[in-house]
PDB file of N, CA and C in Angstrom:
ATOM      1  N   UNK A   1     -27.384  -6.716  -2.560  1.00  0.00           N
ATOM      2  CA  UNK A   1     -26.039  -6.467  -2.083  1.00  0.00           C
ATOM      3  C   UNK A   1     -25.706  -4.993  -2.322  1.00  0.00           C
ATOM      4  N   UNK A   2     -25.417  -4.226  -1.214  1.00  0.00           N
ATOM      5  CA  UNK A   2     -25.232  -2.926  -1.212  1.00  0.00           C
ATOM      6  C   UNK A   2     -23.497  -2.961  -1.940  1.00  0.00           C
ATOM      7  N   UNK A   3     -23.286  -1.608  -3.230  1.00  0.00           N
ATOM      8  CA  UNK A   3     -22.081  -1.936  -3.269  1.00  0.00           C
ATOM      9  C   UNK A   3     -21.711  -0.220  -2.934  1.00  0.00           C
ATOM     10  N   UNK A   4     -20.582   0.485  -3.383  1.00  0.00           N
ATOM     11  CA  UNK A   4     -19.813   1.451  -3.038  1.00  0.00           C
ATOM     12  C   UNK A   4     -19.171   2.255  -3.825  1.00  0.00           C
ATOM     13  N   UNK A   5     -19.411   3.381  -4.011  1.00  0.00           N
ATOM     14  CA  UNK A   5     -19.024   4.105  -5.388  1.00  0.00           C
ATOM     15  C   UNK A   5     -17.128   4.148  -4.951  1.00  0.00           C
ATOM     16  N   UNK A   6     -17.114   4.717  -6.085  1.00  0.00           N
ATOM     17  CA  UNK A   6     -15.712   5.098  -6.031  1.00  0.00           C
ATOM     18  C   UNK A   6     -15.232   6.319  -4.872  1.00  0.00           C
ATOM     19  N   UNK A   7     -15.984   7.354  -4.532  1.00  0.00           N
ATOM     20  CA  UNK A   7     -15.853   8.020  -3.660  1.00  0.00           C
ATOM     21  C   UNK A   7     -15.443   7.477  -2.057  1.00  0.00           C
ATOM     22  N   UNK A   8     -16.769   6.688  -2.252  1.00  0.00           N
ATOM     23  CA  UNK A   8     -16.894   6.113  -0.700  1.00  0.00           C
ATOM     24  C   UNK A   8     -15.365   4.779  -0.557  1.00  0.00           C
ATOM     25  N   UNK A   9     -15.082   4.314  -1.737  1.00  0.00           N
ATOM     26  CA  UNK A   9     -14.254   3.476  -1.392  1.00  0.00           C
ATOM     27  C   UNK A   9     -12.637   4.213  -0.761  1.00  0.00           C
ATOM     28  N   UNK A  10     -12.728   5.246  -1.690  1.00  0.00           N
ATOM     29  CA  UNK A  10     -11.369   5.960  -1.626  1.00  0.00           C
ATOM     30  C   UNK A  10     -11.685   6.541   0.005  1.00  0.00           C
ATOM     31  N   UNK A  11     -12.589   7.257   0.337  1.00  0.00           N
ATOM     32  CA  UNK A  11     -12.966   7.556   1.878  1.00  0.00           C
ATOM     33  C   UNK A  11     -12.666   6.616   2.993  1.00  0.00           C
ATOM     34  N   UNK A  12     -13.018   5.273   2.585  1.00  0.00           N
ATOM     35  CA  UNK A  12     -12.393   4.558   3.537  1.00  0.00           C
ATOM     36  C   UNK A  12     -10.881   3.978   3.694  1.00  0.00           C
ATOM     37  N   UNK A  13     -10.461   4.056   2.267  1.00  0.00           N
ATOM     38  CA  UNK A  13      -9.021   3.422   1.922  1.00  0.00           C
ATOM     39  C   UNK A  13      -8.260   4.723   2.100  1.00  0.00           C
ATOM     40  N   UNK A  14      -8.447   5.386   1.636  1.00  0.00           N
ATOM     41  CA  UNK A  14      -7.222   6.918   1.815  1.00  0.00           C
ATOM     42  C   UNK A  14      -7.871   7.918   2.818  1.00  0.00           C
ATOM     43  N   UNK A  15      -8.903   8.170   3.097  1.00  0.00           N
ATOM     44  CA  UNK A  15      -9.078   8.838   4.122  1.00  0.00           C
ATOM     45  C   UNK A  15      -9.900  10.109   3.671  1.00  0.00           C
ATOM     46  N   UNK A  16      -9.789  10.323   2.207  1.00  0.00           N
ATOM     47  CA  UNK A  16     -10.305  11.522   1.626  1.00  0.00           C
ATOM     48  C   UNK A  16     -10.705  10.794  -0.096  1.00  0.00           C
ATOM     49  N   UNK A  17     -11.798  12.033  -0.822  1.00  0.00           N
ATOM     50  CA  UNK A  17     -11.788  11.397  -1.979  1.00  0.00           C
ATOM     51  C   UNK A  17     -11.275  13.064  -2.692  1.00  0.00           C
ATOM     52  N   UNK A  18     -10.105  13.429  -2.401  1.00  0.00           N
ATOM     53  CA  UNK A  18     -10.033  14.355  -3.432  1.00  0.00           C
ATOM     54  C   UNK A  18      -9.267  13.612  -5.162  1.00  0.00           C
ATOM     55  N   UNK A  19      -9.127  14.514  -6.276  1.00  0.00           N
ATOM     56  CA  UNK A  19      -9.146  13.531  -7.535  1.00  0.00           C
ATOM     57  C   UNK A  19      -7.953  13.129  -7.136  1.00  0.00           C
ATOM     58  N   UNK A  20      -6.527  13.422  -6.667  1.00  0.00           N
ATOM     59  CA  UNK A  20      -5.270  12.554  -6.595  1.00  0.00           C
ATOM     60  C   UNK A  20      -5.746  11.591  -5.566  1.00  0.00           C
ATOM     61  N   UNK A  21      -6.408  11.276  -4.914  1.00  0.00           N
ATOM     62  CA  UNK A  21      -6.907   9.861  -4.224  1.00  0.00           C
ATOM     63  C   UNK A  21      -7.689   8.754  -5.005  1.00  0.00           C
ATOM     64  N   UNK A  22      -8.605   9.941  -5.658  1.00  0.00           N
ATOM     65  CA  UNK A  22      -9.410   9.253  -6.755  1.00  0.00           C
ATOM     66  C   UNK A  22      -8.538   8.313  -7.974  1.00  0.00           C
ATOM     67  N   UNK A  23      -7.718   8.711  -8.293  1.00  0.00           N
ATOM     68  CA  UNK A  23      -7.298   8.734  -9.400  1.00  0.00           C
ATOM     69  C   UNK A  23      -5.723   7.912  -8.867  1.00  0.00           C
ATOM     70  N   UNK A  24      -5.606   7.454  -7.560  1.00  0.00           N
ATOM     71  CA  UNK A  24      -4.388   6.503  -7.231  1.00  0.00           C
ATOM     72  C   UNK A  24      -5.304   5.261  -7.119  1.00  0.00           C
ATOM     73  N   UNK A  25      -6.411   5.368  -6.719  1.00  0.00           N
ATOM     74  CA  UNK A  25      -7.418   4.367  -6.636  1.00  0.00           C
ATOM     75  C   UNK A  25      -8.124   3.657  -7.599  1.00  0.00           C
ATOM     76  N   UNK A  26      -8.470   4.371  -8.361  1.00  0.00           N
ATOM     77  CA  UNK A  26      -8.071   3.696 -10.141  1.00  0.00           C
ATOM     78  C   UNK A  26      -7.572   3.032 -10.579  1.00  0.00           C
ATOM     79  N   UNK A  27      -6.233   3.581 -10.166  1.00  0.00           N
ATOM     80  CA  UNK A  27      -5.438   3.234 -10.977  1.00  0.00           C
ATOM     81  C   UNK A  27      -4.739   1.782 -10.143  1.00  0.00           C
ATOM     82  N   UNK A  28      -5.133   1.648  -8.912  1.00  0.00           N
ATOM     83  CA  UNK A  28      -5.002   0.264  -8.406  1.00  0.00           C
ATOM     84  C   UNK A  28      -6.092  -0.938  -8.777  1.00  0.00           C
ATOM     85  N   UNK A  29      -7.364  -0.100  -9.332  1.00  0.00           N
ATOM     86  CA  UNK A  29      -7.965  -1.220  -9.197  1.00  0.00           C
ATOM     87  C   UNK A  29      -7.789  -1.413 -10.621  1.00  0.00           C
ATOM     88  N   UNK A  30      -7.641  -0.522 -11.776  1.00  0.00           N
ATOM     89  CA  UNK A  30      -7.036  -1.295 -13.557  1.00  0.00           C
ATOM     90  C   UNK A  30      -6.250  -2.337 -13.328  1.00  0.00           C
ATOM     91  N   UNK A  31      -5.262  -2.114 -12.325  1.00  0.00           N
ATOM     92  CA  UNK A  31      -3.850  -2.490 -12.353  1.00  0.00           C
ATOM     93  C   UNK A  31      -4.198  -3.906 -11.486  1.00  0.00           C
ATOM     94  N   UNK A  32      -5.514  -4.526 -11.035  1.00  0.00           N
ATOM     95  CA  UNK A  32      -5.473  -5.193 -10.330  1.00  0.00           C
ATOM     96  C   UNK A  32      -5.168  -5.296  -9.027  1.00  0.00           C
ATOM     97  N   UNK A  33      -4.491  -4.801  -8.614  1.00  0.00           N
ATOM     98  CA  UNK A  33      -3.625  -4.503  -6.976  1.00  0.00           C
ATOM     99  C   UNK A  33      -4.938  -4.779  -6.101  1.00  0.00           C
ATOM    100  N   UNK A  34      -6.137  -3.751  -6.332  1.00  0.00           N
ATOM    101  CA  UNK A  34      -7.338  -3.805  -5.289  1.00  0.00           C
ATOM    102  C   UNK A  34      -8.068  -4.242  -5.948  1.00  0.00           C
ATOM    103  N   UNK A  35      -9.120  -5.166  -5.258  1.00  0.00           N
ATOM    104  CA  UNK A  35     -10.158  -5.680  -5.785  1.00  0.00           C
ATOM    105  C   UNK A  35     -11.716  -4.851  -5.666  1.00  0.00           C
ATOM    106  N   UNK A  36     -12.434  -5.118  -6.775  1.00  0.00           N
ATOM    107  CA  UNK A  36     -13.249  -3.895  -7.230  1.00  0.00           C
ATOM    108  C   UNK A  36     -14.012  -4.599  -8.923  1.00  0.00           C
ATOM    109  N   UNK A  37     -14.717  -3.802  -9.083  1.00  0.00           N
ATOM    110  CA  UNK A  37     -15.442  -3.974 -10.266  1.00  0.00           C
ATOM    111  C   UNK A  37     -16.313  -2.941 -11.127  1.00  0.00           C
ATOM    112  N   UNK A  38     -16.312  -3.189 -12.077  1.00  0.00           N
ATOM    113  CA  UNK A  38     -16.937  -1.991 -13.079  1.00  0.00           C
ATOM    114  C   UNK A  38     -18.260  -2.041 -13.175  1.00  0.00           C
ATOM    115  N   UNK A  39     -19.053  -1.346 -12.932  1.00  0.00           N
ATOM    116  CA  UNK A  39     -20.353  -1.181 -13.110  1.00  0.00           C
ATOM    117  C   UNK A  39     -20.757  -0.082 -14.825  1.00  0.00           C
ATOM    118  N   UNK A  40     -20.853  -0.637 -15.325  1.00  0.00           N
ATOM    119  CA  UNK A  40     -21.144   0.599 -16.477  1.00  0.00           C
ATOM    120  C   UNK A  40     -19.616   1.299 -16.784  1.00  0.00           C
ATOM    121  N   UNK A  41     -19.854   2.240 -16.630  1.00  0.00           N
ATOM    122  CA  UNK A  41     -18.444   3.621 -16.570  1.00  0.00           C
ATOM    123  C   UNK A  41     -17.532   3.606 -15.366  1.00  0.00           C
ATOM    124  N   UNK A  42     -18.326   3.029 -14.248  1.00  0.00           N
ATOM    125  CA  UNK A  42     -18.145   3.373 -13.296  1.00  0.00           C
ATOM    126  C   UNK A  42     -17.241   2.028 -12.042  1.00  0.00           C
ATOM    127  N   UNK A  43     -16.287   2.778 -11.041  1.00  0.00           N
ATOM    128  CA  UNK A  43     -15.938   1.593 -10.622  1.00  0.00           C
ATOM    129  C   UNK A  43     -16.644   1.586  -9.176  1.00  0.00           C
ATOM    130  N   UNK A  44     -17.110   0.087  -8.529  1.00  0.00           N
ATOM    131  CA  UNK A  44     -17.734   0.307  -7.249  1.00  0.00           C
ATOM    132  C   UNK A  44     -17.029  -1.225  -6.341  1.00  0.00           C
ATOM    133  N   UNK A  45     -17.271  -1.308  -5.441  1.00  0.00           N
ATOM    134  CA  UNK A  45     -16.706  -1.998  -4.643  1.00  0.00           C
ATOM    135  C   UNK A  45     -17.710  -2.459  -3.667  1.00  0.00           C
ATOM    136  N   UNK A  46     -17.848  -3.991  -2.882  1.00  0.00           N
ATOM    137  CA  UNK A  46     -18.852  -4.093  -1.637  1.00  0.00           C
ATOM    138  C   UNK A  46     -17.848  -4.104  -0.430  1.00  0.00           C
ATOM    139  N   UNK A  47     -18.546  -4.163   0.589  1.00  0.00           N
ATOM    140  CA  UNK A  47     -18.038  -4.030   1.827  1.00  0.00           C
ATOM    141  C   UNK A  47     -16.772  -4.753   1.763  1.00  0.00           C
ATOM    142  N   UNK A  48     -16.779  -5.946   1.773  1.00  0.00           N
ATOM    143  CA  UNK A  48     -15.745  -7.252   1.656  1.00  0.00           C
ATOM    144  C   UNK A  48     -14.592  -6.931   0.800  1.00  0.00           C
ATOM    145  N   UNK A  49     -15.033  -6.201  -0.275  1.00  0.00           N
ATOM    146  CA  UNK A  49     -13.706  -5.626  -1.286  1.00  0.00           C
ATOM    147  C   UNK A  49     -12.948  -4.824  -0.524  1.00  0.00           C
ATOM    148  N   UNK A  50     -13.735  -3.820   0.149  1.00  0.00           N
ATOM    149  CA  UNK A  50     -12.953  -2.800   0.797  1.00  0.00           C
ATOM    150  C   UNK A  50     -12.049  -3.033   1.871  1.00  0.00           C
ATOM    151  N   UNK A  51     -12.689  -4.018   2.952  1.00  0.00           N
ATOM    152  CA  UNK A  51     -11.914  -4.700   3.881  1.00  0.00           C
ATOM    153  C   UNK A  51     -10.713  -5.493   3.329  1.00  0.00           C
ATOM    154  N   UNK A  52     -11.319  -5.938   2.127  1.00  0.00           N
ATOM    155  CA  UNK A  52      -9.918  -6.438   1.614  1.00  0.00           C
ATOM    156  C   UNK A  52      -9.101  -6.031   1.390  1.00  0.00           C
ATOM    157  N   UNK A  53      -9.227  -4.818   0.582  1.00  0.00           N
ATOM    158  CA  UNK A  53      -8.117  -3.814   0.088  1.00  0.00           C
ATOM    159  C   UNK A  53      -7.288  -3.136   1.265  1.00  0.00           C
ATOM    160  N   UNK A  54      -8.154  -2.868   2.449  1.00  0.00           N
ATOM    161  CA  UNK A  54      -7.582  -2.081   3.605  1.00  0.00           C
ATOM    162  C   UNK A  54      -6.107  -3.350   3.989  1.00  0.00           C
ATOM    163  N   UNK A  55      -6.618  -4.266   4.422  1.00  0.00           N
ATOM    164  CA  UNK A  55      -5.797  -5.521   4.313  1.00  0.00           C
ATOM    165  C   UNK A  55      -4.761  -5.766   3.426  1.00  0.00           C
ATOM    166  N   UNK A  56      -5.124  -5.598   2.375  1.00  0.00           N
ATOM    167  CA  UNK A  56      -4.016  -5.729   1.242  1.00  0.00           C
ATOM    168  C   UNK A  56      -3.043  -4.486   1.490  1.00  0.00           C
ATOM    169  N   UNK A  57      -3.012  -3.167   2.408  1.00  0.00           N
ATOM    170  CA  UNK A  57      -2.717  -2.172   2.185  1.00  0.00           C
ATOM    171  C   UNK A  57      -2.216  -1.453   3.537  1.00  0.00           C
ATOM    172  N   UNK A  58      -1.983  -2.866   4.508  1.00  0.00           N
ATOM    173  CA  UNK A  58      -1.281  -2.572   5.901  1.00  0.00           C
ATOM    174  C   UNK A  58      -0.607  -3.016   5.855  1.00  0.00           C
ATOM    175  N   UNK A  59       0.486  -2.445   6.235  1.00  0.00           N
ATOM    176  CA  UNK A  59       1.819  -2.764   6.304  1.00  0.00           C
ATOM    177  C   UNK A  59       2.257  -3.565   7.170  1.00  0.00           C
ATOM    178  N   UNK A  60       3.262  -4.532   7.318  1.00  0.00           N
ATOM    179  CA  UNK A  60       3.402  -6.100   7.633  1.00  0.00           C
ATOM    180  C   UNK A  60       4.435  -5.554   8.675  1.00  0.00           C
ATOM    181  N   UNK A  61       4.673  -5.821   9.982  1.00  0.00           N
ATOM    182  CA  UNK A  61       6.106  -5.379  10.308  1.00  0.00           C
ATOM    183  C   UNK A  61       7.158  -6.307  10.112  1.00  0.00           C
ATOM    184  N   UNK A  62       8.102  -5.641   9.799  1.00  0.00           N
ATOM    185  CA  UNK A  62       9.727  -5.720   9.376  1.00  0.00           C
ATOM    186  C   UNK A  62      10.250  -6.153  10.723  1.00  0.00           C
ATOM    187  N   UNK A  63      11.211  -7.455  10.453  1.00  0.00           N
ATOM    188  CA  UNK A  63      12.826  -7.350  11.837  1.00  0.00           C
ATOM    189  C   UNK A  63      13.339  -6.521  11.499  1.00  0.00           C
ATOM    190  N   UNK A  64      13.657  -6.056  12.521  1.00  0.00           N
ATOM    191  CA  UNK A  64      15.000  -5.430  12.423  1.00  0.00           C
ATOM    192  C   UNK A  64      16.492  -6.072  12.320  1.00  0.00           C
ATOM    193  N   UNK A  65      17.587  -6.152  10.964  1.00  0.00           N
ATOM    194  CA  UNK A  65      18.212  -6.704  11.426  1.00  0.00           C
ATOM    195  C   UNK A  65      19.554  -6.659  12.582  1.00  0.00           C
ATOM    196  N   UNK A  66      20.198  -7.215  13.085  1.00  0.00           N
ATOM    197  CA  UNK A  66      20.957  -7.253  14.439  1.00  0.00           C
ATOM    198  C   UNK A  66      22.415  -6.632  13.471  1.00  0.00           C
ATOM    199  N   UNK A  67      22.498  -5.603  13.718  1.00  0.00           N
ATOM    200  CA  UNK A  67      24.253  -4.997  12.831  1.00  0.00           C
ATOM    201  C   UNK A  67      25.043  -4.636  13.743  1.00  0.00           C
ATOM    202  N   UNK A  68      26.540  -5.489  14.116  1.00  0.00           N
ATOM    203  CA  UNK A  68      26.983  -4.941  14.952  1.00  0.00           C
ATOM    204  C   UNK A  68      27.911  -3.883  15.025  1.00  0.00           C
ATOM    205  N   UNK A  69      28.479  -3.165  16.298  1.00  0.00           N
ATOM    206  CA  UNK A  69      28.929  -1.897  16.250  1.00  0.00           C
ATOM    207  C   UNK A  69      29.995  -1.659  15.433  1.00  0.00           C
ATOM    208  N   UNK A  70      30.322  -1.154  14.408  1.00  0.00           N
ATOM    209  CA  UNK A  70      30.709  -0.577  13.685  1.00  0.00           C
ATOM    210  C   UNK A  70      32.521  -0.287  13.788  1.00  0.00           C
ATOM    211  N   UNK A  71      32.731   0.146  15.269  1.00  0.00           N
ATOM    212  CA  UNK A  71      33.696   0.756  15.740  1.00  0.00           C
ATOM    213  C   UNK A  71      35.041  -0.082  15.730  1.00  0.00           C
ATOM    214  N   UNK A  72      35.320  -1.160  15.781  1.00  0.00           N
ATOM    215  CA  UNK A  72      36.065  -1.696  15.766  1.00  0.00           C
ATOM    216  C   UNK A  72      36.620  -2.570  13.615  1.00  0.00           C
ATOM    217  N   UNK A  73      35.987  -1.957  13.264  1.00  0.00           N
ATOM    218  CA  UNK A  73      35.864  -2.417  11.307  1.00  0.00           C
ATOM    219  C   UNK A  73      36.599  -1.640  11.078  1.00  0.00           C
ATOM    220  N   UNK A  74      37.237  -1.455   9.895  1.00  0.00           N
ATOM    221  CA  UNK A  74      37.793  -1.101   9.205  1.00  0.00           C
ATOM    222  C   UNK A  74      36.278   0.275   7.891  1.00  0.00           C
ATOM    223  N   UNK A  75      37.378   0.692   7.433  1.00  0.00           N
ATOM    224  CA  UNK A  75      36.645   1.772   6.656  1.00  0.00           C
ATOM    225  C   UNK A  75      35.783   1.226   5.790  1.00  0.00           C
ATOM    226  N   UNK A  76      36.749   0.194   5.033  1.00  0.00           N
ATOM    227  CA  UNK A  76      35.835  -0.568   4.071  1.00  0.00           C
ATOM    228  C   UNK A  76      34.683  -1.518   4.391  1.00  0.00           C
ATOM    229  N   UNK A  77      34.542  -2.361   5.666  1.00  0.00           N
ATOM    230  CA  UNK A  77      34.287  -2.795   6.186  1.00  0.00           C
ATOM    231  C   UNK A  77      32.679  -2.289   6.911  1.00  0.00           C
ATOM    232  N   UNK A  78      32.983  -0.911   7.386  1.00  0.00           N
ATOM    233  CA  UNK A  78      31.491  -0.299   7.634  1.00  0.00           C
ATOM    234  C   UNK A  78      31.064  -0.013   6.331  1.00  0.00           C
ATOM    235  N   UNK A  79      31.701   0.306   5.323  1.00  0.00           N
ATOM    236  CA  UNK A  79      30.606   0.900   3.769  1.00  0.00           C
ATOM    237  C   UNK A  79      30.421  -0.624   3.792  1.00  0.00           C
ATOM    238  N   UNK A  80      30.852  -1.723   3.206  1.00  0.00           N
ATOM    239  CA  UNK A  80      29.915  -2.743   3.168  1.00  0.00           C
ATOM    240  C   UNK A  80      28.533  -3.134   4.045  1.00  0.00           C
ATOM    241  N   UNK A  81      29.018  -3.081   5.346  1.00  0.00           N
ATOM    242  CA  UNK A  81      27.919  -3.076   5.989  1.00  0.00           C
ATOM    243  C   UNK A  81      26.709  -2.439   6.008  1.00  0.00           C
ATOM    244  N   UNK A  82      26.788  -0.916   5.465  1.00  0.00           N
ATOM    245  CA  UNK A  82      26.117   0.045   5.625  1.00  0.00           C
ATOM    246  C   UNK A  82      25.345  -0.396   4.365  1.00  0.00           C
ATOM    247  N   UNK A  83      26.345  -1.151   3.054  1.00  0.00           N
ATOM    248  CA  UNK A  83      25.736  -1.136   1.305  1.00  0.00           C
ATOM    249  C   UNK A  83      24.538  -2.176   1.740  1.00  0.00           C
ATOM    250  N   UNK A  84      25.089  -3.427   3.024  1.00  0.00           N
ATOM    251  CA  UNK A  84      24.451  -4.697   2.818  1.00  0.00           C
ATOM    252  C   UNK A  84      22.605  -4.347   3.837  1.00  0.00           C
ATOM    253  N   UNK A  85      22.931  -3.183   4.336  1.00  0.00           N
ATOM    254  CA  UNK A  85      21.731  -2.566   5.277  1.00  0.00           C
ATOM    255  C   UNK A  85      20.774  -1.680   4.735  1.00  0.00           C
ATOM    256  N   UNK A  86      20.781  -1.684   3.637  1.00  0.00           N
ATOM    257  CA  UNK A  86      20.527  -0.164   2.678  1.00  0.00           C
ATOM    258  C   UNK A  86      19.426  -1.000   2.748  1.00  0.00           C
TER     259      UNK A  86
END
């Protein structure tokens, strides 16, 4: 089973392995978030981890919710709306 250094994982998950990629990638896989494993010193990942993580790490789309126009509310009335939209 071919696995994947830490470089190559961050290359496919962030796009680059400079150390602040390196080192957000770490710190996901201590933290559990991405799945991965320690080899020695070292952390490496197989194909399937990585796909996973990419997965774990796309963003889901959002509704939008339906807020209606504003114009006819009162003052207090749009800051609530605006607090309940935040």
């Amino acid at each position: 089973m071919k696995t994947n250094s830490l470089e190559e994982y961050s290359d496919a998950v962030r796009g680059s392995h400079t150390d602040a990629d390196l080192q957000w990638l770490e710190k996901r896989l201590r933290d559990g978030v991405l799945p991965g494993f320690k080899a020695g010193r070292k952390w490496r990942a197989t194909d399937a981890q990585i796909e996973a993580a990419i997965e774990i790490l796309t963003p889901t789309p959002v509704a939008v919710p339906d807020i209606p126009v504003p114009s006819g509310m009162t003052r207090t009335s749009r800051r609530r709306l605006m607090q309940e939209s935040a």
